[in-house]
N, C-alpha and C. Protein backbone atom coordinates (compact mmCIF):
# COMPACT_ATOMS: atom_id res chain seq x y z
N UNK A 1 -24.17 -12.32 104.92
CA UNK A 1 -24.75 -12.07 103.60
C UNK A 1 -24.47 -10.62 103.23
N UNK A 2 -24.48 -10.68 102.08
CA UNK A 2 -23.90 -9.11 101.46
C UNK A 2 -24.97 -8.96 100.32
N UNK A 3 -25.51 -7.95 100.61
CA UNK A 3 -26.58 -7.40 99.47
C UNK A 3 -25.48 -6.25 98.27
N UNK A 4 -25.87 -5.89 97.59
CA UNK A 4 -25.11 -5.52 96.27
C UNK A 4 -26.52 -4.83 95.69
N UNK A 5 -26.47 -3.47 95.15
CA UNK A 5 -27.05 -2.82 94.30
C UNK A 5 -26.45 -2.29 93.42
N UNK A 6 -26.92 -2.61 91.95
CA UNK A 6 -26.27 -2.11 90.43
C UNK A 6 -27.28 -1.95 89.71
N UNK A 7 -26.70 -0.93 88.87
CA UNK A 7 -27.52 -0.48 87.36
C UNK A 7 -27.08 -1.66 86.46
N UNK A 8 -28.14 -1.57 85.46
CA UNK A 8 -27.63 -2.84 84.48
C UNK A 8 -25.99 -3.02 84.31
N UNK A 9 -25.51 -1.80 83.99
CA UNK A 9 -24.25 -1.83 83.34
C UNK A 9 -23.33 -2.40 84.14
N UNK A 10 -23.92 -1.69 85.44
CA UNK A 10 -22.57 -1.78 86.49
C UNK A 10 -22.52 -3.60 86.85
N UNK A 11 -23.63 -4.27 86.83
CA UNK A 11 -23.89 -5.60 86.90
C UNK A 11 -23.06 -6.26 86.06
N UNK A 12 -23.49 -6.21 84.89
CA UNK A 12 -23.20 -7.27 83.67
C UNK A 12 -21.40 -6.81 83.50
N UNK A 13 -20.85 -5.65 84.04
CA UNK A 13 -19.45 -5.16 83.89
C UNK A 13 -18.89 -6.33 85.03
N UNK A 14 -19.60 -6.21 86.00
CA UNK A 14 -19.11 -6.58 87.83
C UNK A 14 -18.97 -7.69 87.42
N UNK A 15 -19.82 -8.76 86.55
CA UNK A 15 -19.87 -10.36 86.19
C UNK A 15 -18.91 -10.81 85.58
N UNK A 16 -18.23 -9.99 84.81
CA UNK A 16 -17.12 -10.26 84.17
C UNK A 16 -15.78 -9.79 84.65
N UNK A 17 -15.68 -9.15 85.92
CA UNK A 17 -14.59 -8.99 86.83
C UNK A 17 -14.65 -9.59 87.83
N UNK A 18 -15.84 -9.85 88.71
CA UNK A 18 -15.96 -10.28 90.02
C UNK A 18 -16.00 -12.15 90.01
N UNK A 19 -15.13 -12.64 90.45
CA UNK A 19 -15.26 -14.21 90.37
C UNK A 19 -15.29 -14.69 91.87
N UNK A 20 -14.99 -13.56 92.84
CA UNK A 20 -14.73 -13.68 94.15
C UNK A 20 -16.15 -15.03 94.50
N UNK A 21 -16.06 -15.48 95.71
CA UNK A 21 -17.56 -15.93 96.30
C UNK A 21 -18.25 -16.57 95.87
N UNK A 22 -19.40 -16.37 96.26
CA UNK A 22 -20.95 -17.03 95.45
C UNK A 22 -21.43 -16.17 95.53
N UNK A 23 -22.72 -15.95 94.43
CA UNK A 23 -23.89 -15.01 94.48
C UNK A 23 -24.57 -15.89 93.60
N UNK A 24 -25.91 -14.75 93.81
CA UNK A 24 -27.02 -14.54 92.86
C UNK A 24 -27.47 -13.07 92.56
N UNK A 25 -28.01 -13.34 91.24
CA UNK A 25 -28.43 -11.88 90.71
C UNK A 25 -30.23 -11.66 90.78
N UNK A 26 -30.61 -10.72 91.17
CA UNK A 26 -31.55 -10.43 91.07
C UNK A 26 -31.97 -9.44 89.93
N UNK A 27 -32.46 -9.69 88.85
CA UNK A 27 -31.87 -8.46 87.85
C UNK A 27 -33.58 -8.08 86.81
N UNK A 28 -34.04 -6.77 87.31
CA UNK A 28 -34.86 -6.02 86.95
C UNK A 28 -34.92 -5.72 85.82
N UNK A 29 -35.70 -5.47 84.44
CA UNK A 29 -35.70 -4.57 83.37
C UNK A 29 -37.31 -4.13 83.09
N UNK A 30 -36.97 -3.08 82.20
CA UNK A 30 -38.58 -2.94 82.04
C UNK A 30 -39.04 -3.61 81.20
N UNK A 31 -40.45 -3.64 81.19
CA UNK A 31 -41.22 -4.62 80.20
C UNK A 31 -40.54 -4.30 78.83
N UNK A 32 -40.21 -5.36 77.88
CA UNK A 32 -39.83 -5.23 76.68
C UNK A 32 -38.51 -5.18 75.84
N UNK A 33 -37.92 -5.05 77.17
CA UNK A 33 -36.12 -4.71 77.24
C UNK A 33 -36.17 -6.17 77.41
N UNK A 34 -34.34 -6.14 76.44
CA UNK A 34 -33.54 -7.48 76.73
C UNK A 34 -33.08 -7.72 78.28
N UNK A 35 -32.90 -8.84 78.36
CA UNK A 35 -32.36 -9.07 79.54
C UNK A 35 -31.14 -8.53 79.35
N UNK A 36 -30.61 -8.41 80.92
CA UNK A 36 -29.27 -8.12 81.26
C UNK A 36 -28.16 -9.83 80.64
N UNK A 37 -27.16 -9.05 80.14
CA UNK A 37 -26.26 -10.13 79.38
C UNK A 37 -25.03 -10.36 80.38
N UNK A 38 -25.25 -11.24 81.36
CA UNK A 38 -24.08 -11.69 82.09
C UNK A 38 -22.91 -12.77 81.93
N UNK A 39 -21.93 -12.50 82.30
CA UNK A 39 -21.18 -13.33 82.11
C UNK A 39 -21.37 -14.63 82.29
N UNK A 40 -21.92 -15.81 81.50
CA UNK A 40 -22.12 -17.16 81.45
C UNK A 40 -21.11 -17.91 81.80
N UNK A 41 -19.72 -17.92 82.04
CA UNK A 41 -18.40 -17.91 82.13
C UNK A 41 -18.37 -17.74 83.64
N UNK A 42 -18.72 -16.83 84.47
CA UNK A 42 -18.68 -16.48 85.88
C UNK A 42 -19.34 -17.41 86.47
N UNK A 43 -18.39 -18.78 87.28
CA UNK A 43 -19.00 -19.73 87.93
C UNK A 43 -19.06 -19.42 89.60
N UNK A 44 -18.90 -17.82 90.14
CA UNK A 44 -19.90 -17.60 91.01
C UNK A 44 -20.88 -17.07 90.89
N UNK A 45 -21.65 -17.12 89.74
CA UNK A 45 -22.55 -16.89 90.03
C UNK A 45 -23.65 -17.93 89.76
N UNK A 46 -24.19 -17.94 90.82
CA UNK A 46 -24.94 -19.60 90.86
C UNK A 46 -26.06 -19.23 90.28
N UNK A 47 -27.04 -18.60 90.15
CA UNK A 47 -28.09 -18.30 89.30
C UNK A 47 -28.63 -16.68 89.22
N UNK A 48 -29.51 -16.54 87.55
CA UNK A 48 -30.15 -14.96 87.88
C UNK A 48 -32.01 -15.82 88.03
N UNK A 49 -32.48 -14.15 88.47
CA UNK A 49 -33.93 -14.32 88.63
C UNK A 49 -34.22 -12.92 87.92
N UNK A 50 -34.81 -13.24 87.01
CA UNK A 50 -34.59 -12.24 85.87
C UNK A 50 -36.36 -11.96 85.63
N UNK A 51 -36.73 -10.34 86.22
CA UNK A 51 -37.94 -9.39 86.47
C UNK A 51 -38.17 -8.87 85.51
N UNK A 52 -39.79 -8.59 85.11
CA UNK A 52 -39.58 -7.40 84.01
C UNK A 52 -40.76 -6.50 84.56
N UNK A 53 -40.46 -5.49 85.23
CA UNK A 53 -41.73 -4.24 85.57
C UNK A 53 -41.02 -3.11 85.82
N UNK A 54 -42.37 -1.79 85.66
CA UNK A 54 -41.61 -0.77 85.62
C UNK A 54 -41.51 -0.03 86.71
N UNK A 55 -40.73 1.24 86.59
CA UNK A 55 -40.45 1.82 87.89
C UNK A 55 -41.56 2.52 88.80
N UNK A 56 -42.71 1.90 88.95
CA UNK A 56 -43.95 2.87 89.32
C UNK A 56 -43.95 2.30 90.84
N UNK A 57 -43.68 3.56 91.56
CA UNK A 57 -44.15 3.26 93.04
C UNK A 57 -45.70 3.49 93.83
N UNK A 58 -45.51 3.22 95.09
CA UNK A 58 -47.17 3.51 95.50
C UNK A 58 -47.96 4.84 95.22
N UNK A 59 -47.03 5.86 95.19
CA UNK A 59 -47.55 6.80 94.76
C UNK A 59 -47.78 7.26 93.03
N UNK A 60 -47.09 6.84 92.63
CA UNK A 60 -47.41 6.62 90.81
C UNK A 60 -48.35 5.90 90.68
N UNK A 61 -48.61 4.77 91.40
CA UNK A 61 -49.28 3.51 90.48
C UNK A 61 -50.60 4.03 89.85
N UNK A 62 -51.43 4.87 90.43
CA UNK A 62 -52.54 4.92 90.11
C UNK A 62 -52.69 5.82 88.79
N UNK A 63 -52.18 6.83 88.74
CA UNK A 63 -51.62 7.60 87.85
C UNK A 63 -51.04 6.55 86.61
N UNK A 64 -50.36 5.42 86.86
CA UNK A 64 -49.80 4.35 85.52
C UNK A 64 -50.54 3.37 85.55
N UNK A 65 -51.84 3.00 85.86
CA UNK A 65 -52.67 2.31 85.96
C UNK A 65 -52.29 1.19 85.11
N UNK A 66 -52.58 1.37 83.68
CA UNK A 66 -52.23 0.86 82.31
C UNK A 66 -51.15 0.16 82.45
N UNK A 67 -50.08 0.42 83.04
CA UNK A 67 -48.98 -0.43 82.88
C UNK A 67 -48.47 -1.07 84.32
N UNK A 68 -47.33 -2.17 83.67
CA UNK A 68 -46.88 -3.14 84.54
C UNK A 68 -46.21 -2.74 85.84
N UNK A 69 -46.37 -2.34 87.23
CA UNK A 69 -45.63 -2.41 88.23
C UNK A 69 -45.04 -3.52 88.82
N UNK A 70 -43.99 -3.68 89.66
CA UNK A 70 -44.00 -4.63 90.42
C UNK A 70 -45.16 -5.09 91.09
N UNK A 71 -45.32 -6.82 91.17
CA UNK A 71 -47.04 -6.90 91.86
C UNK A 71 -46.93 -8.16 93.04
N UNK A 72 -47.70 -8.42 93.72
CA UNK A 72 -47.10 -9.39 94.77
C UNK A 72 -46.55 -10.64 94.39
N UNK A 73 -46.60 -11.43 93.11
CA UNK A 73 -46.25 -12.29 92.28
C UNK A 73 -44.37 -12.52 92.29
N UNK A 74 -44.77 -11.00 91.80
CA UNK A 74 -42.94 -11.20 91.30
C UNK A 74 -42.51 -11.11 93.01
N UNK A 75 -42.99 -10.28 94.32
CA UNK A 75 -42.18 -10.43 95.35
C UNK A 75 -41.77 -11.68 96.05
N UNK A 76 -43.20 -12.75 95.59
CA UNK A 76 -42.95 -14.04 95.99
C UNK A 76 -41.97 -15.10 95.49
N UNK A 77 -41.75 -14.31 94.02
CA UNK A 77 -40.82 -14.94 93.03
C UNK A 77 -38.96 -14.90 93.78
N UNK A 78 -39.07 -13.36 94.31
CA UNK A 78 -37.84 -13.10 94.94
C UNK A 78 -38.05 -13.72 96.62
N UNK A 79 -38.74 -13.74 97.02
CA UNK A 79 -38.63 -14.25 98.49
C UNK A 79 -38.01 -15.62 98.24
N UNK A 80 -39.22 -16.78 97.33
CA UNK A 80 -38.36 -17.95 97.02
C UNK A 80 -37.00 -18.14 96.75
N UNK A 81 -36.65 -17.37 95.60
CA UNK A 81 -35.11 -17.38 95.05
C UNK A 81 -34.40 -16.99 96.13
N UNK A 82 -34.73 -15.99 97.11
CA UNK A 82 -33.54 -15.62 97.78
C UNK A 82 -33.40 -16.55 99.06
N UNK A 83 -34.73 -17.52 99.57
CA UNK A 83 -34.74 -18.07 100.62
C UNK A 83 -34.45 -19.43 99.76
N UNK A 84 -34.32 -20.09 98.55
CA UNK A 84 -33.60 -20.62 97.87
C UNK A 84 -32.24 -21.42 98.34
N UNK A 85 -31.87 -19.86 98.01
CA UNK A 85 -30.34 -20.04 97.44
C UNK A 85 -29.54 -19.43 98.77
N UNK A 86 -30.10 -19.02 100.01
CA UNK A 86 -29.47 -18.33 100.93
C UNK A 86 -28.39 -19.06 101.66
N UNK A 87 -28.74 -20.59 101.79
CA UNK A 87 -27.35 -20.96 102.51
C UNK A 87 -26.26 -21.73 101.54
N UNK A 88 -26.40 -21.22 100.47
CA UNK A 88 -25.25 -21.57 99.32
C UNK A 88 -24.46 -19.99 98.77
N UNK A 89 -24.52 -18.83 99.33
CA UNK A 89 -24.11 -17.64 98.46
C UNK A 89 -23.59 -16.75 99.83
N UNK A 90 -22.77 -15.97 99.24
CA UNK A 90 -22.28 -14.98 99.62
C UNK A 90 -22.51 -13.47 99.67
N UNK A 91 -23.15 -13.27 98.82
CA UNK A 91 -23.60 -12.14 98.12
C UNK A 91 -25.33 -11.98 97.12
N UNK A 92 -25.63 -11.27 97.30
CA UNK A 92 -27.02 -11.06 96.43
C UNK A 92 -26.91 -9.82 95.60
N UNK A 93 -26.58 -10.18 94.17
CA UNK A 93 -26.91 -7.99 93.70
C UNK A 93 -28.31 -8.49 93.39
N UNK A 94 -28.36 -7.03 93.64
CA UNK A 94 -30.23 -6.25 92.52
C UNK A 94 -30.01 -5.65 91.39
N UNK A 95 -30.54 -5.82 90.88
CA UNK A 95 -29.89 -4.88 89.85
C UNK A 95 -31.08 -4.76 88.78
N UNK A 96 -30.98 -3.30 88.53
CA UNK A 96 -32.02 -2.67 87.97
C UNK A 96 -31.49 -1.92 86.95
N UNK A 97 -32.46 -1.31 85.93
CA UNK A 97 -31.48 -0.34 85.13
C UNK A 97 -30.69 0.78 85.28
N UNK A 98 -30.86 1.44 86.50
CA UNK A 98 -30.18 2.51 86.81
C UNK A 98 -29.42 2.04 87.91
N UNK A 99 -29.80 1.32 88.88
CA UNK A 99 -29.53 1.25 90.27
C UNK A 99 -30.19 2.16 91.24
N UNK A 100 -31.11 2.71 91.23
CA UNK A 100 -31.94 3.33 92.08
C UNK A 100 -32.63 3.45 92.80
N UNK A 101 -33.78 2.35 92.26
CA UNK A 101 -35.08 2.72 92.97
C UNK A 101 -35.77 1.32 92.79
N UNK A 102 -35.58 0.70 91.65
CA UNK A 102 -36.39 -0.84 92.09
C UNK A 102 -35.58 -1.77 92.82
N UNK A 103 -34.24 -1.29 92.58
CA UNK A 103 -33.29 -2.70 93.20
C UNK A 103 -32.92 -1.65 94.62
N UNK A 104 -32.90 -0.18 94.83
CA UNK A 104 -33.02 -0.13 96.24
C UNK A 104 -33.85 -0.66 97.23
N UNK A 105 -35.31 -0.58 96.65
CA UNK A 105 -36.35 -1.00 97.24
C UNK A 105 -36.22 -2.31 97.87
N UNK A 106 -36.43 -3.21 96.80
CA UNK A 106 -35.93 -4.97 96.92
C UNK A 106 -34.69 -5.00 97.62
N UNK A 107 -33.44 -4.44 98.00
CA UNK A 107 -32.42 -4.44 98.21
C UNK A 107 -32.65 -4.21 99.62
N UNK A 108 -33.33 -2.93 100.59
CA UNK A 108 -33.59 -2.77 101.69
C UNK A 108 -34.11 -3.91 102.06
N UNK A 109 -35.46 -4.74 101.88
CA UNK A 109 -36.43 -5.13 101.99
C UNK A 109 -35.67 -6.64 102.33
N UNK A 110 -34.47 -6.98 101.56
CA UNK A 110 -34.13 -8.39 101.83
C UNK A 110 -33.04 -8.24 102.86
N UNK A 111 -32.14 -7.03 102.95
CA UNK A 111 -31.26 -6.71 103.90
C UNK A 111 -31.84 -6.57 105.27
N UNK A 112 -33.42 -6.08 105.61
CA UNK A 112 -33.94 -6.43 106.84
C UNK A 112 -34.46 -7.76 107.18
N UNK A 113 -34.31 -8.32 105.96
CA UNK A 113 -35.26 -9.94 106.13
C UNK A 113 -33.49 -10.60 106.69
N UNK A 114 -32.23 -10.50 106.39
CA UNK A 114 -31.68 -10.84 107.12
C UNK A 114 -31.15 -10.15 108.35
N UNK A 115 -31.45 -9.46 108.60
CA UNK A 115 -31.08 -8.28 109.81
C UNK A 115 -30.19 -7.50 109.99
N UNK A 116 -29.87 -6.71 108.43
CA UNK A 116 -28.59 -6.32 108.08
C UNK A 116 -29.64 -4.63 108.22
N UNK A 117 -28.90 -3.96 108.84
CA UNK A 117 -28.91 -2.26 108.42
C UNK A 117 -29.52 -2.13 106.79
N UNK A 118 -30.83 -1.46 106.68
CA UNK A 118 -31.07 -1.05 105.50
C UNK A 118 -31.42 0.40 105.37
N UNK A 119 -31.06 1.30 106.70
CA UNK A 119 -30.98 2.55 106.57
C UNK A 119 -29.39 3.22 105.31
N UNK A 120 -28.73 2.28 105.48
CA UNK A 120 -27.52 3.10 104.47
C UNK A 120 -28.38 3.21 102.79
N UNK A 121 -29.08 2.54 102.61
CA UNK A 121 -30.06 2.54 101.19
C UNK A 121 -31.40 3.04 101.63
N UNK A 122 -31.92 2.82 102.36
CA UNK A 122 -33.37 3.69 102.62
C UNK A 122 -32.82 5.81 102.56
N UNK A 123 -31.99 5.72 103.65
CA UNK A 123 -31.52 7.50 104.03
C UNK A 123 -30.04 8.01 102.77
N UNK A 124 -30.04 7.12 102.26
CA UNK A 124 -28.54 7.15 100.97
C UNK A 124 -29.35 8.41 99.89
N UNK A 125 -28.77 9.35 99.95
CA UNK A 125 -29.20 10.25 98.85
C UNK A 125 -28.40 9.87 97.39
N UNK A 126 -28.22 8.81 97.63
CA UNK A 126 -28.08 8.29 96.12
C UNK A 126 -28.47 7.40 95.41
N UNK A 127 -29.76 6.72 96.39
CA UNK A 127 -30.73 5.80 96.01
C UNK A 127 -32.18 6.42 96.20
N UNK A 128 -33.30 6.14 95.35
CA UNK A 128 -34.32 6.92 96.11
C UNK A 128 -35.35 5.53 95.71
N UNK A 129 -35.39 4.67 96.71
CA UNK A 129 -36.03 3.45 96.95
C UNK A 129 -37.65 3.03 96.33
N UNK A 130 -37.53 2.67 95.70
CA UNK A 130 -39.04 2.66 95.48
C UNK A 130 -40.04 1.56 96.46
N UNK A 131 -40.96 2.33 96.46
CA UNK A 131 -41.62 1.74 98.06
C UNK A 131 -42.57 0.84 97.75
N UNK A 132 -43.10 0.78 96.70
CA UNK A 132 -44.00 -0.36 96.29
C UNK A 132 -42.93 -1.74 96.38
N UNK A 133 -41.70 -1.56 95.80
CA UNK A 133 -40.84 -2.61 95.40
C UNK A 133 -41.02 -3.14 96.93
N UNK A 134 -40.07 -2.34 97.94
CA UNK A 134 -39.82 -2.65 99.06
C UNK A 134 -41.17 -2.90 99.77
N UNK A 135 -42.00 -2.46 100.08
CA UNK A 135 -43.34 -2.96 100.51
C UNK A 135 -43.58 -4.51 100.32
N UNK A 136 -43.82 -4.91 98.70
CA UNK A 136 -44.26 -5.88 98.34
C UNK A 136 -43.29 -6.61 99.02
N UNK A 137 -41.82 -6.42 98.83
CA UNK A 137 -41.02 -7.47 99.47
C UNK A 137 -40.93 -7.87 100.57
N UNK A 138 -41.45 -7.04 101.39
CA UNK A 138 -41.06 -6.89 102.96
C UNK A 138 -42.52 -8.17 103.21
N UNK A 139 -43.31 -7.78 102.41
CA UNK A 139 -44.96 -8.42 103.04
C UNK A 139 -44.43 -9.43 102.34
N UNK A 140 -43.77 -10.52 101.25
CA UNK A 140 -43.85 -11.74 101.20
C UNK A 140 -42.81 -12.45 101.83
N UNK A 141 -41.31 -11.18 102.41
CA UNK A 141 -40.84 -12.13 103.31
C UNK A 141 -41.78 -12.60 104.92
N UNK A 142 -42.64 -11.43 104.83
CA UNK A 142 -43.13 -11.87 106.29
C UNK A 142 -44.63 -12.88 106.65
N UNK A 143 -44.85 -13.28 104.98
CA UNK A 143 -45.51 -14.09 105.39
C UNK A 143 -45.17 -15.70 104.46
N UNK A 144 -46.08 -16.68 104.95
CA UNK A 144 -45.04 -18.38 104.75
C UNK A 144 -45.98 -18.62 103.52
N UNK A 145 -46.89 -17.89 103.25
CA UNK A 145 -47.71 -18.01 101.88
C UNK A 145 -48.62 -16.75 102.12
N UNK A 146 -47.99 -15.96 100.61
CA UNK A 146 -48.86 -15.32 100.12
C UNK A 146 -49.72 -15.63 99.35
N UNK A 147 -50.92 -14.26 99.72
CA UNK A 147 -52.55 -14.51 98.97
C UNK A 147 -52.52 -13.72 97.73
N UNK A 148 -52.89 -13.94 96.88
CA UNK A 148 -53.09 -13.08 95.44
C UNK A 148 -53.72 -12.61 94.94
């Protein structure tokens, strides 16, 4: 399995070049934003799971009280999809609006759920992971039903 992290752009660009494989998209925006516009045309890509929360990690949240974070809901949403679709794909992107920090997070979090190295994105000074994302994810891959 091959995990994949992209900013919107770099995603919806990659969909319309990349035909290689199978995947799925995992694809983040903030509340209120359009979805990411992928290539409908690209028949590897077998499905998106399409998020809307914002970039607030454990240490923000309290401070953004008022608004939408990732919450254990949506991690269960991605545990399903990705335990889904896992023995039909090749590839998984994340993809967030920048590529940074919600789809690093989620991106580590499913790369240890298959036992892939997620230090190159946790210690990558060019991702700075958001830890609520990865938290939440890590706790609904590790349990067979989450509580809410």
């Amino acid at each position: 399995m091959i995990i994949k992290i992209f900013s919107r752009q770099q995603a919806v660009k990659q969909s319309y070049t990349d035909f290689d494989g199978s995947k799925i998209i995992i694809s983040i925006s903030d509340p209120f934003e359009e979805k990411a516009k992928f290539n409908r045309n690209n028949i590897s890509i077998k499905s998106v799971l399409y998020l809307s929360f914002y970039d607030i990690d454990e240490k923000t949240k309290s401070i953004f009280g008022g608004y939408d974070s990732m919450s254990p809901i949506d991690a269960v949403l991605i545990r399903d999809f990705v335990l889904k679709w896992e023995n039909f794909v090749d590839e998984i992107w994340v993809q967030c609006e920048m590529g940074i920090s919600r789809s690093a997070g989620i991106a580590a979090a499913i790369s240890e759920q298959f036992e892939l190295d997620s230090t190159d994105i946790l210690n990558n000074s060019n991702y700075i992971p958001n830890m609520l994302c990865y938290n939440l994810t890590k706790e609904a891959f590790s349990k067979t039903e989450v509580q809410i």
